[in-house]
N, C-alpha and C. Protein backbone atom coordinates (compact mmCIF):
# COMPACT_ATOMS: atom_id res chain seq x y z
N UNK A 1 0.86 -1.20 0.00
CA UNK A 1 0.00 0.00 0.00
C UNK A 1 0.89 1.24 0.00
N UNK A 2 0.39 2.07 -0.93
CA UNK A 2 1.47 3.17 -0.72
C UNK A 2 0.74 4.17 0.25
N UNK A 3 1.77 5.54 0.38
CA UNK A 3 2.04 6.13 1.63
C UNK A 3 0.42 7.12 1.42
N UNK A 4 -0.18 7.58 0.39
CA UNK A 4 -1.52 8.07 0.53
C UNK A 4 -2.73 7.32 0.75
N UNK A 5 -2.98 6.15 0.21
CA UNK A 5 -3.90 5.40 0.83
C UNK A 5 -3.80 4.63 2.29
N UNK A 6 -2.49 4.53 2.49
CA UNK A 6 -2.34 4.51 3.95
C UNK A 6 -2.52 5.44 5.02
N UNK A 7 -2.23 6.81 4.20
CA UNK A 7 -2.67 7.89 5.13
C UNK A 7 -4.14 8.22 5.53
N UNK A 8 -5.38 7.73 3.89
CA UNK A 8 -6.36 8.28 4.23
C UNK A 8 -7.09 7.14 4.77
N UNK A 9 -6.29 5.66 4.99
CA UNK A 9 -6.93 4.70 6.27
C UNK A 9 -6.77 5.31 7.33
N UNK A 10 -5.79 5.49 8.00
CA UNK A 10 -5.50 6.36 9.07
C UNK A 10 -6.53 7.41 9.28
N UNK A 11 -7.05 8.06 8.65
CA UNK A 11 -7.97 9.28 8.65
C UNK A 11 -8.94 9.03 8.92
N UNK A 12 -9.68 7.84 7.56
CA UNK A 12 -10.99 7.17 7.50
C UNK A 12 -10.91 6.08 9.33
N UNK A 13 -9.99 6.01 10.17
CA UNK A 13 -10.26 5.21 10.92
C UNK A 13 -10.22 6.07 12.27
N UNK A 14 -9.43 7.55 12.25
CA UNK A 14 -9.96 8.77 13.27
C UNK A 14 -10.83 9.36 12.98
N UNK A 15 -11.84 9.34 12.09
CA UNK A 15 -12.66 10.03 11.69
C UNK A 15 -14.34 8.68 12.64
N UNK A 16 -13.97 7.40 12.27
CA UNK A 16 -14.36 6.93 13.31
C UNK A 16 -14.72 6.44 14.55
N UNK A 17 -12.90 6.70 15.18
CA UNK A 17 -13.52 6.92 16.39
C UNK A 17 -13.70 8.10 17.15
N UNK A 18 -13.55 9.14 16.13
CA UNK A 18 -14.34 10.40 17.00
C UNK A 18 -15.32 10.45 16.35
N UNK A 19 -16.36 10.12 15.39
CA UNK A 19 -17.72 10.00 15.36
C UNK A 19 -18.05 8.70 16.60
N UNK A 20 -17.54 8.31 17.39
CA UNK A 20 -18.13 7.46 18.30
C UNK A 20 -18.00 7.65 19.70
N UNK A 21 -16.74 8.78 19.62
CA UNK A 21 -16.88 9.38 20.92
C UNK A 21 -17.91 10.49 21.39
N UNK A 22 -18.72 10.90 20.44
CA UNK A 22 -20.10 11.95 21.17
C UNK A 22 -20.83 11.42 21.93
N UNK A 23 -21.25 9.89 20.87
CA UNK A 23 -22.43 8.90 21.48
C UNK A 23 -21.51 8.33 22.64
N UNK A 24 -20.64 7.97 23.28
CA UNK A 24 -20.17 6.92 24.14
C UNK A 24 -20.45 8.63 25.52
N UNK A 25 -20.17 9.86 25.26
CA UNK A 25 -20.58 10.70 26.35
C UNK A 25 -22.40 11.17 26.83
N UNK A 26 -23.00 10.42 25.95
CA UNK A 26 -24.40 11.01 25.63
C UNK A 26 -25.49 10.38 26.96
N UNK A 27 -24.61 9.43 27.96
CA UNK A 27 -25.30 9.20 28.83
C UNK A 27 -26.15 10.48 29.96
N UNK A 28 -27.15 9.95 30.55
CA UNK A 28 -27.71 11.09 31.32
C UNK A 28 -27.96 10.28 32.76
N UNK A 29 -28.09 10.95 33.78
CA UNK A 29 -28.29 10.73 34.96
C UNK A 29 -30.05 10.69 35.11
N UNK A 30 -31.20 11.58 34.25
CA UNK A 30 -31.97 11.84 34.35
C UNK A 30 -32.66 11.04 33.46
N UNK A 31 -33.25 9.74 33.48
CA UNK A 31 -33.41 9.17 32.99
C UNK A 31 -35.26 8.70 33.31
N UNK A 32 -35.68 8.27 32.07
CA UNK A 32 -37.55 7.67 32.68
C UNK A 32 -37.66 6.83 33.74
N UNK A 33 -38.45 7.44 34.38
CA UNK A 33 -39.33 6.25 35.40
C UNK A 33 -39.42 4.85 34.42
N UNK A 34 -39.41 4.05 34.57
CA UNK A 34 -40.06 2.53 34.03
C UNK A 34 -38.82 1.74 34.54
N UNK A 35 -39.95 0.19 33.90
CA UNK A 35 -39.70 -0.80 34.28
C UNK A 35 -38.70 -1.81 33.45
N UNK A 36 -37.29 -1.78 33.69
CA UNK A 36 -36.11 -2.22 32.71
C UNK A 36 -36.20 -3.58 33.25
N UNK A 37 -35.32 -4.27 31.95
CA UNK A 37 -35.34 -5.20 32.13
C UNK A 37 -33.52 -6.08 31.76
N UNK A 38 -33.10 -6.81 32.52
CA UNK A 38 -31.65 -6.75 32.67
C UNK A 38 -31.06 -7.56 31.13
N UNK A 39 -30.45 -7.08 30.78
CA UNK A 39 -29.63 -7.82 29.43
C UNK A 39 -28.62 -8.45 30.14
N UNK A 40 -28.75 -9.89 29.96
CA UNK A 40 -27.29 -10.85 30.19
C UNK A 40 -26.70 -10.69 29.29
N UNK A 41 -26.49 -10.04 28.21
CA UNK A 41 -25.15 -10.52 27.46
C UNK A 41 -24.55 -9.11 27.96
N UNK A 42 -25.14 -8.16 28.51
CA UNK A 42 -23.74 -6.96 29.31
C UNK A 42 -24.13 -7.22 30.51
N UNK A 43 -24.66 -7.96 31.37
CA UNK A 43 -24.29 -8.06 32.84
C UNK A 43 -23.69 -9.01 32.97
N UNK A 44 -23.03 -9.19 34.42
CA UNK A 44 -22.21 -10.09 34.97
C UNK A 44 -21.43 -10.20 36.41
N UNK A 45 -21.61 -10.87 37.12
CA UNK A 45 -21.14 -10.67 38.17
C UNK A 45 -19.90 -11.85 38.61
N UNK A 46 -19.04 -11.46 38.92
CA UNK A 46 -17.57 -11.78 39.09
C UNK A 46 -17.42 -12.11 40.83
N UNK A 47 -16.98 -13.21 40.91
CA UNK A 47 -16.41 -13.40 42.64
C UNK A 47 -15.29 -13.46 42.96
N UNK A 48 -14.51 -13.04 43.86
CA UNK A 48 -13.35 -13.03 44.51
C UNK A 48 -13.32 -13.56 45.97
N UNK A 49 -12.54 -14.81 46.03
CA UNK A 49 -11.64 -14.97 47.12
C UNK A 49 -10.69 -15.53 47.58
N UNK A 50 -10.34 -15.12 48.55
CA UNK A 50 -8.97 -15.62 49.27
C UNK A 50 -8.41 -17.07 48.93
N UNK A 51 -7.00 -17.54 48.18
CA UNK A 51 -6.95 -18.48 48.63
C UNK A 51 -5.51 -19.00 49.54
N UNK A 52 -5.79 -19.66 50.40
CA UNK A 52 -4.57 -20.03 51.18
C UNK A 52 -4.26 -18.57 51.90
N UNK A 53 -4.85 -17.62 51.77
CA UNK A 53 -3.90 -15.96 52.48
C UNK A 53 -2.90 -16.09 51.55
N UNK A 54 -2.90 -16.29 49.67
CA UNK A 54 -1.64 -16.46 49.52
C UNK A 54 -1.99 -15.73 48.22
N UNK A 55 -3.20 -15.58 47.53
CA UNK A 55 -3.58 -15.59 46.53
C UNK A 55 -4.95 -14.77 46.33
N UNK A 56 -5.59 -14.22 45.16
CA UNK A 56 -7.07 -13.99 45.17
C UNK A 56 -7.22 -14.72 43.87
N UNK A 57 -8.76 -15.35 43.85
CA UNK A 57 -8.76 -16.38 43.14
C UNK A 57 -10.00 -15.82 42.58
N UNK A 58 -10.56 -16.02 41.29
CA UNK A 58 -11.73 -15.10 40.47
C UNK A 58 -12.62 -15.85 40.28
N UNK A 59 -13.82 -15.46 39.77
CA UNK A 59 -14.84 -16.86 39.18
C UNK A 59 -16.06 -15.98 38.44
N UNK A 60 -17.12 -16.34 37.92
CA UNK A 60 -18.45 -15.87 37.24
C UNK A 60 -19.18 -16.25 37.22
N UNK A 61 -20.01 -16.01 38.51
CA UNK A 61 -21.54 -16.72 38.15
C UNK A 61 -22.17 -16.73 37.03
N UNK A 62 -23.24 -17.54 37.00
CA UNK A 62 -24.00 -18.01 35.54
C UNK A 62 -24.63 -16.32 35.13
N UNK A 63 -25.61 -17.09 33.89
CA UNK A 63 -26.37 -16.11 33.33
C UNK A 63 -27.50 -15.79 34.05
N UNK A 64 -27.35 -14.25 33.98
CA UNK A 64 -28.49 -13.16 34.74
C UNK A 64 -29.72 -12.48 34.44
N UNK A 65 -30.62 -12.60 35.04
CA UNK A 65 -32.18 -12.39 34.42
C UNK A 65 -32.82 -11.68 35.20
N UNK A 66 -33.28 -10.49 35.04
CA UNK A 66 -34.43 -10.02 36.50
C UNK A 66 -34.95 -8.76 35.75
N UNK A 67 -35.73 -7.86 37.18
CA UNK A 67 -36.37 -7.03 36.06
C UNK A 67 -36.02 -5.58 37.45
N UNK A 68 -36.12 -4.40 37.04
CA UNK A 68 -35.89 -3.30 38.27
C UNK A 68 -36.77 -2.56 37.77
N UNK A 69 -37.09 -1.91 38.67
CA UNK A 69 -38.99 -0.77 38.95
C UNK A 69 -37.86 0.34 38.91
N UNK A 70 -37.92 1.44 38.27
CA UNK A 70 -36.77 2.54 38.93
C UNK A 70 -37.35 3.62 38.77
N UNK A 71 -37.28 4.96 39.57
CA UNK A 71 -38.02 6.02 39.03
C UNK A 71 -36.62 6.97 39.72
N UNK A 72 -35.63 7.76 39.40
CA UNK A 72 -34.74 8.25 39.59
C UNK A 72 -34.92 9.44 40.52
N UNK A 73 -36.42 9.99 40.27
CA UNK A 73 -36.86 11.06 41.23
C UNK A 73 -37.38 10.21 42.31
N UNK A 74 -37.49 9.12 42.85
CA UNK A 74 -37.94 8.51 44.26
C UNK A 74 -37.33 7.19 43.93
N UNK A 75 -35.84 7.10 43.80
CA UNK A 75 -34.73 5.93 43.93
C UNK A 75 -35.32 5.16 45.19
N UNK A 76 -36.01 5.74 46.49
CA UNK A 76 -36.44 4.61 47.41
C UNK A 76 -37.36 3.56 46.94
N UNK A 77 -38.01 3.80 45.92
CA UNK A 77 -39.54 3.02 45.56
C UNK A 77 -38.72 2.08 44.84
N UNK A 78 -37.65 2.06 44.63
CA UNK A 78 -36.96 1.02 43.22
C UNK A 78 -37.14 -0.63 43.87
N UNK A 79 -37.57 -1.25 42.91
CA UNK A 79 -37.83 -2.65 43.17
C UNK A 79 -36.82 -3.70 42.22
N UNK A 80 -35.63 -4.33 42.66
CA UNK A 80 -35.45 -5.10 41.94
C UNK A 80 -35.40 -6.57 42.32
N UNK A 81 -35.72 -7.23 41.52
CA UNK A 81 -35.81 -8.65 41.20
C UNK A 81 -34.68 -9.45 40.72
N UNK A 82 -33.85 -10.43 40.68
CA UNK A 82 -32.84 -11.36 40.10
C UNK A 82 -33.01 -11.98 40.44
N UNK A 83 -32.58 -13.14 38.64
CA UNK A 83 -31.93 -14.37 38.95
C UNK A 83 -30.70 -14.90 38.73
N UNK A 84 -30.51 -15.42 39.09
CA UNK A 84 -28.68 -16.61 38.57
C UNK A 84 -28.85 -17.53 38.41
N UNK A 85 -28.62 -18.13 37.65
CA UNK A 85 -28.30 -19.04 37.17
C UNK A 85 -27.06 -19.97 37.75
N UNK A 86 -27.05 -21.10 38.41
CA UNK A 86 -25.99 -21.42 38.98
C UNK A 86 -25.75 -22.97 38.74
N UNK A 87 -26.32 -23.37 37.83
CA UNK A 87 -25.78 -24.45 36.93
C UNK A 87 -24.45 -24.21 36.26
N UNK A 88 -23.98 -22.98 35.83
CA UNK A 88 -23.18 -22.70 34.72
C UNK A 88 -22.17 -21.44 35.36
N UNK A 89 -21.21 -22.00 37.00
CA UNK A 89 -20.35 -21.07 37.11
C UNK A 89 -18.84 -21.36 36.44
N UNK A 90 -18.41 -20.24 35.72
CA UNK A 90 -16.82 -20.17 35.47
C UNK A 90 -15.84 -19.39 36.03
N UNK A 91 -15.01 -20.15 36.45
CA UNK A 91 -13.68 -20.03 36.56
C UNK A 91 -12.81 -20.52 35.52
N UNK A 92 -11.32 -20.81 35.39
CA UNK A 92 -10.28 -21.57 34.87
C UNK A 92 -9.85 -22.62 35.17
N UNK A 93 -10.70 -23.20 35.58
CA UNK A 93 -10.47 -24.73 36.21
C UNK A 93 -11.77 -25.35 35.97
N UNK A 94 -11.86 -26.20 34.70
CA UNK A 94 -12.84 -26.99 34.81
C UNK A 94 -13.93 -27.96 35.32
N UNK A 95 -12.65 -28.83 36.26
CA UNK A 95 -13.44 -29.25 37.61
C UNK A 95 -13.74 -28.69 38.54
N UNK A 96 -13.21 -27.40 38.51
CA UNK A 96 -13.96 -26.62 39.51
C UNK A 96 -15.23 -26.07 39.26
N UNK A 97 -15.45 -25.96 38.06
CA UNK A 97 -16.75 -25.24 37.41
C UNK A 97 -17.64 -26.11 38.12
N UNK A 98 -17.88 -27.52 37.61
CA UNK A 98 -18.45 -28.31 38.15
C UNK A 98 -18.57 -29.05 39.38
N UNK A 99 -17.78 -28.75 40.78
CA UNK A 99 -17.35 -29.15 41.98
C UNK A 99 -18.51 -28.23 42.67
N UNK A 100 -18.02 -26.96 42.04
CA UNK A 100 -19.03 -25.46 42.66
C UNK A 100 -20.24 -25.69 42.20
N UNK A 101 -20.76 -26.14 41.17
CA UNK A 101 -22.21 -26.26 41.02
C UNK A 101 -23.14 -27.16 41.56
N UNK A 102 -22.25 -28.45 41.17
CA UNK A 102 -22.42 -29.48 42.12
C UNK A 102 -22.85 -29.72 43.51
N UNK A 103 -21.27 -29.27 43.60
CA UNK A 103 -21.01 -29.94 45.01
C UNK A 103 -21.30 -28.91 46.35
N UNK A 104 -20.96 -27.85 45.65
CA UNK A 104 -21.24 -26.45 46.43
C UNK A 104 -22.83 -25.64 46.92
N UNK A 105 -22.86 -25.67 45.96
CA UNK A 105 -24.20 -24.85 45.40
C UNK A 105 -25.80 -25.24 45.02
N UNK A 106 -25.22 -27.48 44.88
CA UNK A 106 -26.22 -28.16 44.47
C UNK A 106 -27.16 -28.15 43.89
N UNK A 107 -26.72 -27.14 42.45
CA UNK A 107 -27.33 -26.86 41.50
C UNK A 107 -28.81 -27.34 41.21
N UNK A 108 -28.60 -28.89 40.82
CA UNK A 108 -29.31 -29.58 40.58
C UNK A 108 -30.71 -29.53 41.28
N UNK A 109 -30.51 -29.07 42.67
CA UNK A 109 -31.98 -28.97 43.38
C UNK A 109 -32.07 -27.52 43.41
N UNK A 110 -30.99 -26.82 43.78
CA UNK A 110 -31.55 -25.30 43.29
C UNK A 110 -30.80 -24.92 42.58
N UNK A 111 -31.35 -24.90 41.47
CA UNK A 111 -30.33 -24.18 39.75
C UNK A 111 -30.79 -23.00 39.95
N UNK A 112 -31.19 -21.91 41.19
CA UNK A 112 -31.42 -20.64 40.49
C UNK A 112 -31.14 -19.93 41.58
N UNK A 113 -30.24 -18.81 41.77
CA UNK A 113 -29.83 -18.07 43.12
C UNK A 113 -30.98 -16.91 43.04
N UNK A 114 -30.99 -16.45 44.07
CA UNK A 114 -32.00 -14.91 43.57
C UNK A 114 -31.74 -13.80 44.92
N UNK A 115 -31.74 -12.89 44.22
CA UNK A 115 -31.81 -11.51 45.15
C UNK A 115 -32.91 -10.56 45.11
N UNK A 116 -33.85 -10.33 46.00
CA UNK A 116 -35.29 -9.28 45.91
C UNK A 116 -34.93 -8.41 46.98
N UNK A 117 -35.10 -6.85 46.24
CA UNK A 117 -34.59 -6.09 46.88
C UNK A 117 -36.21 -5.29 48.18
N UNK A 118 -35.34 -5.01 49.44
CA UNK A 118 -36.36 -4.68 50.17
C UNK A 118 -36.12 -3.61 50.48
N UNK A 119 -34.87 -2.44 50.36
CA UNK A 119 -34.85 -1.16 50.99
C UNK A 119 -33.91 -0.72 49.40
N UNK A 120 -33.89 0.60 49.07
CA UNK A 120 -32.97 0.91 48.51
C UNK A 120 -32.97 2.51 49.23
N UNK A 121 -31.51 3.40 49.04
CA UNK A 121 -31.56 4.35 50.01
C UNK A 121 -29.86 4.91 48.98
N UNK A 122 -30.08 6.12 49.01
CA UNK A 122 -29.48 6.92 48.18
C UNK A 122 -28.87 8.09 49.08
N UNK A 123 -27.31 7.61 48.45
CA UNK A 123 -26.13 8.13 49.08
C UNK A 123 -25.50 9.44 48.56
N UNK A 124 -25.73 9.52 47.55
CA UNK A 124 -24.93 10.91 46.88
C UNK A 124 -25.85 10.96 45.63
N UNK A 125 -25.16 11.76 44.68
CA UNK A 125 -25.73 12.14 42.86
C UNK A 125 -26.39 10.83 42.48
N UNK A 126 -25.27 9.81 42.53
CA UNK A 126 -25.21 8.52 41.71
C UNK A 126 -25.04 7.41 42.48
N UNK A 127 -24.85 7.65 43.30
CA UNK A 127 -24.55 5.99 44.55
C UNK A 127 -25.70 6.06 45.64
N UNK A 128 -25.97 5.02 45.63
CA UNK A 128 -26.75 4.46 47.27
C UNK A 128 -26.20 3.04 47.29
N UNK A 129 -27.46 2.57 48.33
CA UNK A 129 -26.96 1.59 48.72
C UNK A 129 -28.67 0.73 48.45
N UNK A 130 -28.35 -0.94 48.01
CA UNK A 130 -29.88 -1.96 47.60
C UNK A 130 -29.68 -3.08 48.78
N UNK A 131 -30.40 -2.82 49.91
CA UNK A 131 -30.48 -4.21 49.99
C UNK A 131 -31.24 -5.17 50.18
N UNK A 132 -31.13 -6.26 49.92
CA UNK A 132 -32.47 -7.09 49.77
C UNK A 132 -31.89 -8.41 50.19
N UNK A 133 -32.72 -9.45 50.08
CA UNK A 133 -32.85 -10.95 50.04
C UNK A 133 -32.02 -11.61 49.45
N UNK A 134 -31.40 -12.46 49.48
CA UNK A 134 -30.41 -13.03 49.14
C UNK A 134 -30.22 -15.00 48.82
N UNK A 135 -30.94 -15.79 47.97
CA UNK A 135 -31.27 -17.00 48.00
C UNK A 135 -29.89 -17.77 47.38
N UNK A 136 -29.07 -18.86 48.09
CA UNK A 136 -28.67 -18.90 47.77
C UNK A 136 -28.53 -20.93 48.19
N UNK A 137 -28.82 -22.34 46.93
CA UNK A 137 -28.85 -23.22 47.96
C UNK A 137 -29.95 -23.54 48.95
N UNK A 138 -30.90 -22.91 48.75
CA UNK A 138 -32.09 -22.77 49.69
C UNK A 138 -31.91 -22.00 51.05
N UNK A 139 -30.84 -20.95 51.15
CA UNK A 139 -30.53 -20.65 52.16
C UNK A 139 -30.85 -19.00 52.22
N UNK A 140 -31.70 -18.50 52.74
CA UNK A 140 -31.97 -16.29 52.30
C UNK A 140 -31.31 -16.14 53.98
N UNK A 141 -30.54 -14.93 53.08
CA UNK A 141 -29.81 -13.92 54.05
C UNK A 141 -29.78 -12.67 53.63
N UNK A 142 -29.81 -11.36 54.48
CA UNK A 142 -30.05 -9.89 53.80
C UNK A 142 -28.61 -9.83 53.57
N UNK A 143 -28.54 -9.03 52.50
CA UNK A 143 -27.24 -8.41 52.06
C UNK A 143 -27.32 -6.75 51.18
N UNK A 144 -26.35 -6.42 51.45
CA UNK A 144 -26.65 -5.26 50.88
C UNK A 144 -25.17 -4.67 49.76
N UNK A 145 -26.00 -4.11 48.84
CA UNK A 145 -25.12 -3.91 47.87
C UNK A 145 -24.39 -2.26 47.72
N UNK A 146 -23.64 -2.14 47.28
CA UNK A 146 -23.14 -0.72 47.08
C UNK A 146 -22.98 -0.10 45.78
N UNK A 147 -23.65 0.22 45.24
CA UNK A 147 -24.32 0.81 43.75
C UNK A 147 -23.94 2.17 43.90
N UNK A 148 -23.71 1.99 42.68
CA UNK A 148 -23.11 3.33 41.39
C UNK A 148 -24.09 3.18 40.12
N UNK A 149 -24.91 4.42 40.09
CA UNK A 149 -26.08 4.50 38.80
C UNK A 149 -25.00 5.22 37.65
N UNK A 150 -24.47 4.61 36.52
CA UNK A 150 -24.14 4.81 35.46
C UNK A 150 -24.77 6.05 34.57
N UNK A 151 -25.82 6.10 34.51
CA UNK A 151 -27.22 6.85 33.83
C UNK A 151 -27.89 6.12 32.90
N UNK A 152 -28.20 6.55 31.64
CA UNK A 152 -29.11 6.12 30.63
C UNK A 152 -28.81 6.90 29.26
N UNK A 153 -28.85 6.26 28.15
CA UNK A 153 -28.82 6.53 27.14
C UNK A 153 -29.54 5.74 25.89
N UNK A 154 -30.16 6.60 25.31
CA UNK A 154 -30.91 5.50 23.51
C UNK A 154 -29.40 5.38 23.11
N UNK A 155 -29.74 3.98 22.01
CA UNK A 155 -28.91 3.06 21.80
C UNK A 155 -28.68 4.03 20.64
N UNK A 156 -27.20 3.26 19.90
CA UNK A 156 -27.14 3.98 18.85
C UNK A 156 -27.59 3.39 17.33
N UNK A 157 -28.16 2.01 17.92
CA UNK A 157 -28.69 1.13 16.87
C UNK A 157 -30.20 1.13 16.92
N UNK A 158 -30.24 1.28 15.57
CA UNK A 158 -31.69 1.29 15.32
C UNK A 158 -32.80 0.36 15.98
N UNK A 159 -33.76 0.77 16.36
CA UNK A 159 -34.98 0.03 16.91
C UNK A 159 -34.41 -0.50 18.25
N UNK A 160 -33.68 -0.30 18.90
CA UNK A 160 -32.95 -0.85 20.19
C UNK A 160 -33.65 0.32 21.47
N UNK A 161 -33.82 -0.85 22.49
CA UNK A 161 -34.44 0.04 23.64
C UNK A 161 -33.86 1.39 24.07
N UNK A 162 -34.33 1.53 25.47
CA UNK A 162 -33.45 2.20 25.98
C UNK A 162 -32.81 1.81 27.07
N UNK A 163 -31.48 2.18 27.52
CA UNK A 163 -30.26 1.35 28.32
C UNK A 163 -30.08 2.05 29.31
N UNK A 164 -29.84 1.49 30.50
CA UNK A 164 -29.43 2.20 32.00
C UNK A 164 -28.31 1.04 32.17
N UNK A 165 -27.10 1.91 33.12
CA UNK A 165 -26.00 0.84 33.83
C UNK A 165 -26.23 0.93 35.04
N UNK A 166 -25.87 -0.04 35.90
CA UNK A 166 -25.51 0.08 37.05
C UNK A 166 -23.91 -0.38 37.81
N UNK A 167 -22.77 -0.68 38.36
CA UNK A 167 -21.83 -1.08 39.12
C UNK A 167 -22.51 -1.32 40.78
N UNK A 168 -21.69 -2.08 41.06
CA UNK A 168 -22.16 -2.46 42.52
C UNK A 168 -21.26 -3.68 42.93
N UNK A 169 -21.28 -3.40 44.16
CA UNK A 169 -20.09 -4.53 45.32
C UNK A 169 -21.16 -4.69 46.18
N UNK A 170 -20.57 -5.97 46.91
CA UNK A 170 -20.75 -6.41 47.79
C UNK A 170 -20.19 -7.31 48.50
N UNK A 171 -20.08 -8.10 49.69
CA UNK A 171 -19.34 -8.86 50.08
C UNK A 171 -20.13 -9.63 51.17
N UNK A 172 -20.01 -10.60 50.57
CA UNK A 172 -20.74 -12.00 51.62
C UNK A 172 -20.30 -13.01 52.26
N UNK A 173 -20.31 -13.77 53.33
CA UNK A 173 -19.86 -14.92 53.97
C UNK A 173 -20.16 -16.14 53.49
N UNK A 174 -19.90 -17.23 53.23
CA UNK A 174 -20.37 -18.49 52.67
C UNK A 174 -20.80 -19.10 54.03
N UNK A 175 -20.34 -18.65 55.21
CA UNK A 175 -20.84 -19.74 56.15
C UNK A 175 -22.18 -19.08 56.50
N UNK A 176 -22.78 -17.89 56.37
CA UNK A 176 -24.30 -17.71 56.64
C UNK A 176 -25.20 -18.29 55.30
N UNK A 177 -24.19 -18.91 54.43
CA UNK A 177 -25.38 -19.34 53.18
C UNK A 177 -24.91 -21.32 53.53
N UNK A 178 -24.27 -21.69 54.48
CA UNK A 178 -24.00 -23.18 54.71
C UNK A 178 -23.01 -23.55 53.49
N UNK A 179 -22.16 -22.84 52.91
CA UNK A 179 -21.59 -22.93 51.59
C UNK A 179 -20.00 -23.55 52.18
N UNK A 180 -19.63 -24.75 52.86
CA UNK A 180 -18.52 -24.76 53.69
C UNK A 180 -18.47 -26.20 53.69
N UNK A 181 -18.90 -27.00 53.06
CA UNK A 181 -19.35 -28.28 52.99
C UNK A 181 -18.44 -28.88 52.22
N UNK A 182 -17.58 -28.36 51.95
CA UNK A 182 -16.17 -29.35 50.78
C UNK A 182 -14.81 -29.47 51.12
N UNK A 183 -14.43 -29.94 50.95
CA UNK A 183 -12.61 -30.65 51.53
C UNK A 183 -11.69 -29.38 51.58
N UNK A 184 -11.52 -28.46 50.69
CA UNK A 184 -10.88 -27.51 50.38
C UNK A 184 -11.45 -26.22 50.98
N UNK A 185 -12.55 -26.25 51.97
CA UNK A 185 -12.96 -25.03 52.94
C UNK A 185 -12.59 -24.45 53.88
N UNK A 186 -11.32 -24.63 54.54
CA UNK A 186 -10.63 -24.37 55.34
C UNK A 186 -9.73 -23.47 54.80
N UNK A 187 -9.30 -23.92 52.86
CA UNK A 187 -8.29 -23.26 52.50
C UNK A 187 -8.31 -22.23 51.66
N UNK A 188 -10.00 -21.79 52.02
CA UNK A 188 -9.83 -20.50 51.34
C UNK A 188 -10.80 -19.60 51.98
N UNK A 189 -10.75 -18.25 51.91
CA UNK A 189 -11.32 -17.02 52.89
C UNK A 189 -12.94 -17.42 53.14
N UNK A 190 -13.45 -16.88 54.44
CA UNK A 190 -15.07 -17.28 54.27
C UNK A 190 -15.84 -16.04 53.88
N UNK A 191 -14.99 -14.68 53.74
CA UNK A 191 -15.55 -13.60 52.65
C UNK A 191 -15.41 -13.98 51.64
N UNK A 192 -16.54 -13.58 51.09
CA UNK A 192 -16.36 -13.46 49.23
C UNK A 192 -16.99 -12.61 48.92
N UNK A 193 -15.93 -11.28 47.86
CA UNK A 193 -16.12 -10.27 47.41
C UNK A 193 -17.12 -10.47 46.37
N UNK A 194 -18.12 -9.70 45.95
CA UNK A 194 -19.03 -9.50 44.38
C UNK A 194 -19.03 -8.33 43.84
N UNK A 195 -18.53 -8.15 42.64
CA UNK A 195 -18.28 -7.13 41.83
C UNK A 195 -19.13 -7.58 40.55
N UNK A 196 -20.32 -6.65 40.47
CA UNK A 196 -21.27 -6.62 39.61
C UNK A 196 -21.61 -5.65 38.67
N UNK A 197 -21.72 -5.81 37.14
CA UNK A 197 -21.93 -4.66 36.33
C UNK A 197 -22.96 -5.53 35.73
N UNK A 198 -23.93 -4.51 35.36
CA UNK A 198 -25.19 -4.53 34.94
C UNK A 198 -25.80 -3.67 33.87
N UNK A 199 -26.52 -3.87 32.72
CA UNK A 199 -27.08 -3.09 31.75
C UNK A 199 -28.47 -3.50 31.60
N UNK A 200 -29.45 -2.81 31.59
CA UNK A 200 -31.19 -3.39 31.60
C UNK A 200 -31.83 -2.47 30.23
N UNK A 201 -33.14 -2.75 29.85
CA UNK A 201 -33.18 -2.11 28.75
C UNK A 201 -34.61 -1.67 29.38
N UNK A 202 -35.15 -0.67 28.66
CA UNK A 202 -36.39 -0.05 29.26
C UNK A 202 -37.67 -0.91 28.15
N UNK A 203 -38.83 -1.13 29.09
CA UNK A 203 -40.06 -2.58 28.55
C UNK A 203 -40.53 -1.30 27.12
């Protein structure tokens, strides 16, 4: 390729990504009342913990489904709903995928974790705090999450809803969910961190 059509790739390819940087700022904080509904292919929630005090060790719960009530001018009224899926956790260890679903989590009689939220309560611009119900194994415990509202923006693809994010942590014990039941429980932390990102689309 010679040195002018290489130049006006170069051009033709900044010329794209600053036509894509307007839309990637176009989010708003002020977003509709309604009732979204969560997209698994951009949510996901990630676990962390301890292993041996020597290590932090990662993983991904299954695929995520639920629905959130939100009205941004009375963030207390917000209702959300989830599920998990916990047939299908990954890590990098294959038998572990299946040890944890199994053996852990006992998929098989409850394939579905869930969280229903009972208070939500708003901390600053964009953060509060959700907490709700927590099913995990047949086992509910309150937990509470620490949320960051992203905002909202129309998509930039045609006929596509409209999109809100959320971020959020939390951190839970396995021994208030009975999750301590395997050979290797001693050798790793009984916190476990949750780092959750979330995208829902408006009904």
């Amino acid at each position: 390729m010679s040195a002018a059509p290489k130049l006006l790739a170069v051009v033709a390819g900044l010329s794209v990504i600053a036509a894509m940087q307007p839309a990637a700022a176009q989010t708003s904080l002020n977003v509709p009342a309604a009732t979204y509904t969560i997209d698994p292919k951009h949510t996901q929630i990630l676990f962390s913990i301890r292993h041996m005090g020597l290590s932090t060790f990662f993983g991904r719960l299954g695929h995520v489904t639920g629905t959130l009530a939100f009205d941004p001018a009375q963030p207390a009224k917000s209702a959300l709903n989830v599920q998990i899926d916990m047939t299908n956790i990954e890590t990098h260890v294959d038998a572990l995928d299946k040890e944890l679903s199994a053996g852990l989590f006992h998929a098989e009689k409850f394939p579905t974790a869930t969280f229903v939220s009972t208070q939500s309560v708003k901390t600053g611009e964009n953060t509060g705090t959700v907490t709700g119900n927590l099913t995990i194994a047949g086992v509910t415990r309150p937990v509470t999450l620490n949320v960051t509202f992203n905002g909202g923006r129309n998509s930039p693809m045609p006929l596509q809803p409209y999109r809100i994010g959320f971020d959020a942590t939390a951190t839970v014990k396995r021994s208030d969910f009975g999750l301590t039941h395997v050979i290797w429980s001693g050798l790793v932390s009984d916190e476990v961190n949750l780092m959750i990102e979330c995208e829902l689309e408006k009904h």
